[in-house]
Protein backbone atom coordinates (compact mmCIF):
# COMPACT_ATOMS: atom_id res chain seq x y z
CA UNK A 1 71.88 -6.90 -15.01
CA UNK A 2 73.04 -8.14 -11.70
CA UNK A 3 76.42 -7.79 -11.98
CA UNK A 4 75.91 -3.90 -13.76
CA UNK A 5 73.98 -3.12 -10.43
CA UNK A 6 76.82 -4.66 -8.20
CA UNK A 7 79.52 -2.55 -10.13
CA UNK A 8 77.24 0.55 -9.32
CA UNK A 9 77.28 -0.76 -5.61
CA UNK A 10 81.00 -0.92 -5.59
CA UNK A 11 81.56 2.09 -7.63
CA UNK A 12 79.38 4.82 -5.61
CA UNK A 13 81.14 2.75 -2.30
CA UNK A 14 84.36 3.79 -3.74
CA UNK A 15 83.48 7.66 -4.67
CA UNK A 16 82.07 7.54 -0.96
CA UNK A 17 85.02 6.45 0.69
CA UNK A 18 87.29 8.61 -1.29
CA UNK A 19 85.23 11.77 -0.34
CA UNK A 20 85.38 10.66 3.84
CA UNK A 21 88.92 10.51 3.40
CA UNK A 22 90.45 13.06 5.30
CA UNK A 23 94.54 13.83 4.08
CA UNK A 24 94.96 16.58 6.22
CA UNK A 25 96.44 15.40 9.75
CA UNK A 26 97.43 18.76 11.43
CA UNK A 27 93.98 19.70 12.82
CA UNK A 28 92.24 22.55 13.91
CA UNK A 29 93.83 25.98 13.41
CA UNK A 30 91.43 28.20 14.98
CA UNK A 31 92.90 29.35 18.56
CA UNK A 32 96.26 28.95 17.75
CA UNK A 33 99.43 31.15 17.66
CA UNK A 34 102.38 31.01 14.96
CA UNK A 35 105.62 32.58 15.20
CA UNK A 36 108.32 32.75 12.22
CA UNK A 37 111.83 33.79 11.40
CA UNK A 38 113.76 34.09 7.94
CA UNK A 39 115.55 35.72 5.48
CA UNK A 40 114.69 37.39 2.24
CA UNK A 41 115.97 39.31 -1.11
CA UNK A 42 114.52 42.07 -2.66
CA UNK A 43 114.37 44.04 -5.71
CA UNK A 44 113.06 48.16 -6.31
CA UNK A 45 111.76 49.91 -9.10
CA UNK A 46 113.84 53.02 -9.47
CA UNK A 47 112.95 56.33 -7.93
CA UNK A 48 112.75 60.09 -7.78
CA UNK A 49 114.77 61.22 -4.50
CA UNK A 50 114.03 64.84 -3.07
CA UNK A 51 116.65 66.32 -0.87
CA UNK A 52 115.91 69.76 1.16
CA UNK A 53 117.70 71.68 3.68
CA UNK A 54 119.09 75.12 4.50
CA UNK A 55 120.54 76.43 1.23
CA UNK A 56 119.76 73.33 -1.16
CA UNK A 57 116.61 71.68 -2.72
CA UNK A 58 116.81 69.77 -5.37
CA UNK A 59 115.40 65.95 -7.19
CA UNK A 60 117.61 63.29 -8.75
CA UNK A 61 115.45 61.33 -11.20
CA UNK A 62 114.72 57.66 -11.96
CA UNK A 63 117.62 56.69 -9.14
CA UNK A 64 118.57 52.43 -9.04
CA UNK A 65 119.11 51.07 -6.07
CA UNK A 66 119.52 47.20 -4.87
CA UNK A 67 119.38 45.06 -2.01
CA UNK A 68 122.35 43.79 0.22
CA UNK A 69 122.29 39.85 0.94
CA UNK A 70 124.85 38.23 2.73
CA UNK A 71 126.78 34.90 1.81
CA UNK A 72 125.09 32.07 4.05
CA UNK A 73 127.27 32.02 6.91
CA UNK A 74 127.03 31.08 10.99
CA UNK A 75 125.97 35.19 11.51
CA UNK A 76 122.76 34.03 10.25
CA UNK A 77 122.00 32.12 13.40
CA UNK A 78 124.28 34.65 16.25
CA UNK A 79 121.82 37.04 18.24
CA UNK A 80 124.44 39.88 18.23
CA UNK A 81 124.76 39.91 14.58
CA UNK A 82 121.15 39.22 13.92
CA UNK A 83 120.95 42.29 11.49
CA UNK A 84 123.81 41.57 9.24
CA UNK A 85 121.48 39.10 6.77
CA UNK A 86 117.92 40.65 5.71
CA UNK A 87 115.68 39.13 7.76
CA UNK A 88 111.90 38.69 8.70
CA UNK A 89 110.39 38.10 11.84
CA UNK A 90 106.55 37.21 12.32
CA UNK A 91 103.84 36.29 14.99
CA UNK A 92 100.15 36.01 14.86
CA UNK A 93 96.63 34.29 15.68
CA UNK A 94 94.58 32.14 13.78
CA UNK A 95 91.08 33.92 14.90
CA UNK A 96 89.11 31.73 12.81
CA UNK A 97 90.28 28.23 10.84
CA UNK A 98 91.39 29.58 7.58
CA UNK A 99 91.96 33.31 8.75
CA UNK A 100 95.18 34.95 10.48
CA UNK A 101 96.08 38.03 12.00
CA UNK A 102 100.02 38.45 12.21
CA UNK A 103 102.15 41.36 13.53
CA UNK A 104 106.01 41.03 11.61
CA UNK A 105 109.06 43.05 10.61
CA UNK A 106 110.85 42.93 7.26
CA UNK A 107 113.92 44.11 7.61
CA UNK A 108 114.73 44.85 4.04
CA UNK A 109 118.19 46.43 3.00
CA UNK A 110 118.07 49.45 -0.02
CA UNK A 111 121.27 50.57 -1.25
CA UNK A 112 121.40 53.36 -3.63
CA UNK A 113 123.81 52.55 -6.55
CA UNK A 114 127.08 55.05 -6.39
CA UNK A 115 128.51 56.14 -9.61
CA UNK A 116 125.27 56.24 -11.99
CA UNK A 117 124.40 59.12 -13.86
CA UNK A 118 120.72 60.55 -13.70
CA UNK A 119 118.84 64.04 -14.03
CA UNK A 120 118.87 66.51 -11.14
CA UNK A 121 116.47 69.92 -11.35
CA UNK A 122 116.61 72.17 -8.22
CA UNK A 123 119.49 74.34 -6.46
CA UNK A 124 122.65 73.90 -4.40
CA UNK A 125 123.82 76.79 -2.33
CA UNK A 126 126.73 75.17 0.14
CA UNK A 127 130.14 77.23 -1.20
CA UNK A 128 131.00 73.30 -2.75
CA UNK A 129 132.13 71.77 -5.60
CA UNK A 130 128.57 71.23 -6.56
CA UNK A 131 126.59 74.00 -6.12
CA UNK A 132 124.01 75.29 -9.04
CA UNK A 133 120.91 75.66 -10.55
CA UNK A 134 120.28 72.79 -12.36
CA UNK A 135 117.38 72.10 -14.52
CA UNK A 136 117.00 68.16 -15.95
CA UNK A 137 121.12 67.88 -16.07
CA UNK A 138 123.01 64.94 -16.11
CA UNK A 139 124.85 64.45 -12.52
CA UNK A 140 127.11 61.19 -11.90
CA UNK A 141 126.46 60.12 -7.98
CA UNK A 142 129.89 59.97 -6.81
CA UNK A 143 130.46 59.25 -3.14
CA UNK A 144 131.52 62.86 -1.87
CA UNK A 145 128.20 64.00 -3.51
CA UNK A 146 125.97 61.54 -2.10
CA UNK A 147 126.01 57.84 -0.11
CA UNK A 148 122.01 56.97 0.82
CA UNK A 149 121.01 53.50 2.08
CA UNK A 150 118.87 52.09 4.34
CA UNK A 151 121.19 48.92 5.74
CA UNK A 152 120.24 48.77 8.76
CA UNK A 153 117.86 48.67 7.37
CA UNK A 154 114.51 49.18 5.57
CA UNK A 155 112.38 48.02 8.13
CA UNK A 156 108.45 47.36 7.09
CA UNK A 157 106.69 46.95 10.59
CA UNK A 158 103.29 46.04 9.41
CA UNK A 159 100.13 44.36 10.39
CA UNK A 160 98.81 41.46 7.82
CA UNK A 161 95.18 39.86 7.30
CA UNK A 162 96.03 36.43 5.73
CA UNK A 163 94.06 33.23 4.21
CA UNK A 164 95.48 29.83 5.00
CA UNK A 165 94.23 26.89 3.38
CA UNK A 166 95.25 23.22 3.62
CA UNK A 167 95.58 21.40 0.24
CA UNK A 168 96.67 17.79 1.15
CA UNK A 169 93.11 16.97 0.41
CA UNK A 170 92.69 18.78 -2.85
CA UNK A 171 95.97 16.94 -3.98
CA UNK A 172 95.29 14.10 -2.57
CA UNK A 173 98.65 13.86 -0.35
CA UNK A 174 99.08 10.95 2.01
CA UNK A 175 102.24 11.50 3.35
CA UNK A 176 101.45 11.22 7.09
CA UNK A 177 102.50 14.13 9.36
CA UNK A 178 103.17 16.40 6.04
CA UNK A 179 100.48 19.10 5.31
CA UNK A 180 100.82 21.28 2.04
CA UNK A 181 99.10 24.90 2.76
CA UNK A 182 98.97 27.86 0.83
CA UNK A 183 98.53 31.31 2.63
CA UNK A 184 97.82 34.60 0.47
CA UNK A 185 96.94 37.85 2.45
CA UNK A 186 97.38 41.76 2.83
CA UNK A 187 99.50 44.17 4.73
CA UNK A 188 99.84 48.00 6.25
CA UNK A 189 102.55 49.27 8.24
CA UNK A 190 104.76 51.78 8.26
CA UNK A 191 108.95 52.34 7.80
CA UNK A 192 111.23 52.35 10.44
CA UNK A 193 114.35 52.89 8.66
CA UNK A 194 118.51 52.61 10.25
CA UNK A 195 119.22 55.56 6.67
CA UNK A 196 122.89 55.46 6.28
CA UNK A 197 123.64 58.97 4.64
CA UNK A 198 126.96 61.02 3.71
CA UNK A 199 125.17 64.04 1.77
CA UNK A 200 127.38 67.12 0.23
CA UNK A 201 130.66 66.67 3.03
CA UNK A 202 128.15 67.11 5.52
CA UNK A 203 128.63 64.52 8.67
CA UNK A 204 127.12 61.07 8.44
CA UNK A 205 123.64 60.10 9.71
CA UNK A 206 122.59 56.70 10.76
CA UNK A 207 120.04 56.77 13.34
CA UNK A 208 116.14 54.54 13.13
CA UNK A 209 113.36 57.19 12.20
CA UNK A 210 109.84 56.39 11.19
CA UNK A 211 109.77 57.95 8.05
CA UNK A 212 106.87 56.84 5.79
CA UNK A 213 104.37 53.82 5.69
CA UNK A 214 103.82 50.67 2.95
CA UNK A 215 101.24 48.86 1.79
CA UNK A 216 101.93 44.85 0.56
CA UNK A 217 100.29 41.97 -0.54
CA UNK A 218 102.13 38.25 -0.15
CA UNK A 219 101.16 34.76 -1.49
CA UNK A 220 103.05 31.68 0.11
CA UNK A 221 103.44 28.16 0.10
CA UNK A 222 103.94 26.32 3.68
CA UNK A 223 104.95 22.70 4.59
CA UNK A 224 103.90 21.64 8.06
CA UNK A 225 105.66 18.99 9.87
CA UNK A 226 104.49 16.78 12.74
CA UNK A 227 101.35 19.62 13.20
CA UNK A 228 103.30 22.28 14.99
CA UNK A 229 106.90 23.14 12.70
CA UNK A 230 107.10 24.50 9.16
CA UNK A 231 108.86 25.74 6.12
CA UNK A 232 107.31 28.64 4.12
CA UNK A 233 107.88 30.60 1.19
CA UNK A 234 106.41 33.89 0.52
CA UNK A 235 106.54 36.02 -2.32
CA UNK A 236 104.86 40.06 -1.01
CA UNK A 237 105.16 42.43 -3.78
CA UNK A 238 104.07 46.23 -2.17
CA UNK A 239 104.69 50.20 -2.13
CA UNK A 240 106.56 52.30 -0.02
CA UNK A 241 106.60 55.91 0.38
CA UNK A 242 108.81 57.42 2.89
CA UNK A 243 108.12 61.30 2.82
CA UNK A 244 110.26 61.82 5.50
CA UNK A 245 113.91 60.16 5.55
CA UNK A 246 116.33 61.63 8.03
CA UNK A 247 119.65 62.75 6.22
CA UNK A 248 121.71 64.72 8.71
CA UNK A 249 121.83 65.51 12.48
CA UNK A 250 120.33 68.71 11.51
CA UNK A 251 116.32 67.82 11.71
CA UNK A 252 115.93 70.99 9.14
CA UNK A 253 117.46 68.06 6.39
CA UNK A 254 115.39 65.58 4.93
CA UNK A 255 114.76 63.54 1.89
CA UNK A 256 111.76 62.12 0.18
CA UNK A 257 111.13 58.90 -2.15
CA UNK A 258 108.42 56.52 -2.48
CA UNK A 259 109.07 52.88 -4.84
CA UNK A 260 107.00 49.45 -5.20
CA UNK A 261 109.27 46.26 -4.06
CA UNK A 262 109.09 42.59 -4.50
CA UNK A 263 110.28 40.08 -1.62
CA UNK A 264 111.41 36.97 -1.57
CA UNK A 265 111.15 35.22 1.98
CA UNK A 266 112.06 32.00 2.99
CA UNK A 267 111.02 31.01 6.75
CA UNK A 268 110.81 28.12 9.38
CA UNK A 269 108.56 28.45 12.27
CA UNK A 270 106.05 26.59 14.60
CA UNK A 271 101.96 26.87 15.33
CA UNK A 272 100.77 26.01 18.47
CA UNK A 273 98.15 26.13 21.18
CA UNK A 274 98.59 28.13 24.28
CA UNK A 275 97.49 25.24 26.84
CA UNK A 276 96.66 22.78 24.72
């Protein structure tokens, strides 16, 4: 009997102890500010892509597209060649422990795929090779009928509410000065796109224009080192609808589209106190 009420003893002393133990070793996160740079890929769901203007109007349907990663290279790290890889950039506030506000660009690269054939329905009235009424006809995107990307890119300026939870003591992770977080949230923001476009032999446009707005929700998985630097990996998956995309010079031209997207995002970064 004595010895069944000493293993009891030791037994709730053991449960006790394990439940005052504390893994998590990067402390409070309420007051502080994090910052974060990376690089992402992305993929689109295909699209319907309205072009009007003087003399034309018409919709291609169900259009592909695809992003436009670089090979890893040293332009990844030079300033003046900061928007050859797609890349994210991020700041925010931790205004209470496990929420954030944040304030970040995704600059995002869409490339429509040249050389596909999809349905166009609407008119073309230029005195070129490809005017007509069309009604649900099969039309092969050649280059001298139409190039349309957004390389420079498809930026998603947006605003993000975020949950960030420490897990070291959920999996029990002693590794000292190595926290395990995961970070899930919601986003708003709207498009700032660089659209690259040669449409009909008319001149080339490439100039930023806010032309729509997004909506996105993320889930990520972060690795803090030493309290203040970290590794994270995101996964947002959103909508986009750009009802305004800039095609010409000629402000009378314009193009319409909207798409869902999913991101991958890989980013290092830091957390930290401003005067502490």
């Amino acid at each position: 009997m004595k010895l069944k009420i000493v293993a009891i003893l030791l037994l709730g002393k053991t449960i006790a102890y394990s439940q005052s133990v504390n893994y998590n070793d990067s402390g409070s996160n309420k007051g502080k500010f994090f910052a974060y740079w990376g690089w992402n890929s992305g993929r689109y769901s295909n699209s319907d892509i309205t072009f009007k203007g003087e003399n034309y109007n018409f919709t291609l349907s169900d259009v592909e597209s695809k992003d436009k990663p670089k090979p890893f290279g040293i332009y990844y790290f030079k300033i003046d060649e900061i928007t050859i890889p797609q890349t994210n950039f991020r700041i925010g506030y931790f205004f209470k422990e496990n929420y954030t506000v944040s304030l970040g660009v995704d600059h995002m690269k869409y490339v429509m795929k040249n050389d596909q054939t999809v349905k166009i329905n609407g008119k073309i009235n230029l005195g070129g090779d490809f005017d007509g009424i069309y009604n649900d006809d099969d039309i092969v995107l050649t280059e001298d009928f139409l190039l349309f990307e957004h390389t420079d890119g498809l930026n998603y300026v947006n605003v993000e509410l975020s949950r960030f939870d420490n897990l070291d003591n959920w999996l029990k992770f002693k590794i000292k000065n190595i926290d395990i977080n995961l970070t899930e949230g919601i986003g708003i923001g709207v498009l700032y796109p660089k659209t690259n476009t040669t449409l009909l032999g008319k001149e080339r446009y490439d100039e930023f224009h806010v032309s729509g707005f997004g909506f996105s929700a993320h889930a990520g998985l972060n690795i803090t080192f030493f309290k203040h630097f970290f590794i994270q990996s995101n996964l947002k998956v959103g909508y986009i609808n750009m009802g305004d995309i800039r095609t010409t010079a000629n402000k009378i031209d314009a193009a319409s589209q909207h798409f869902t997207f999913l991101e991958n995002m890989y980013v290092f970064g830091a957390r930290f106190g401003i005067g502490k």
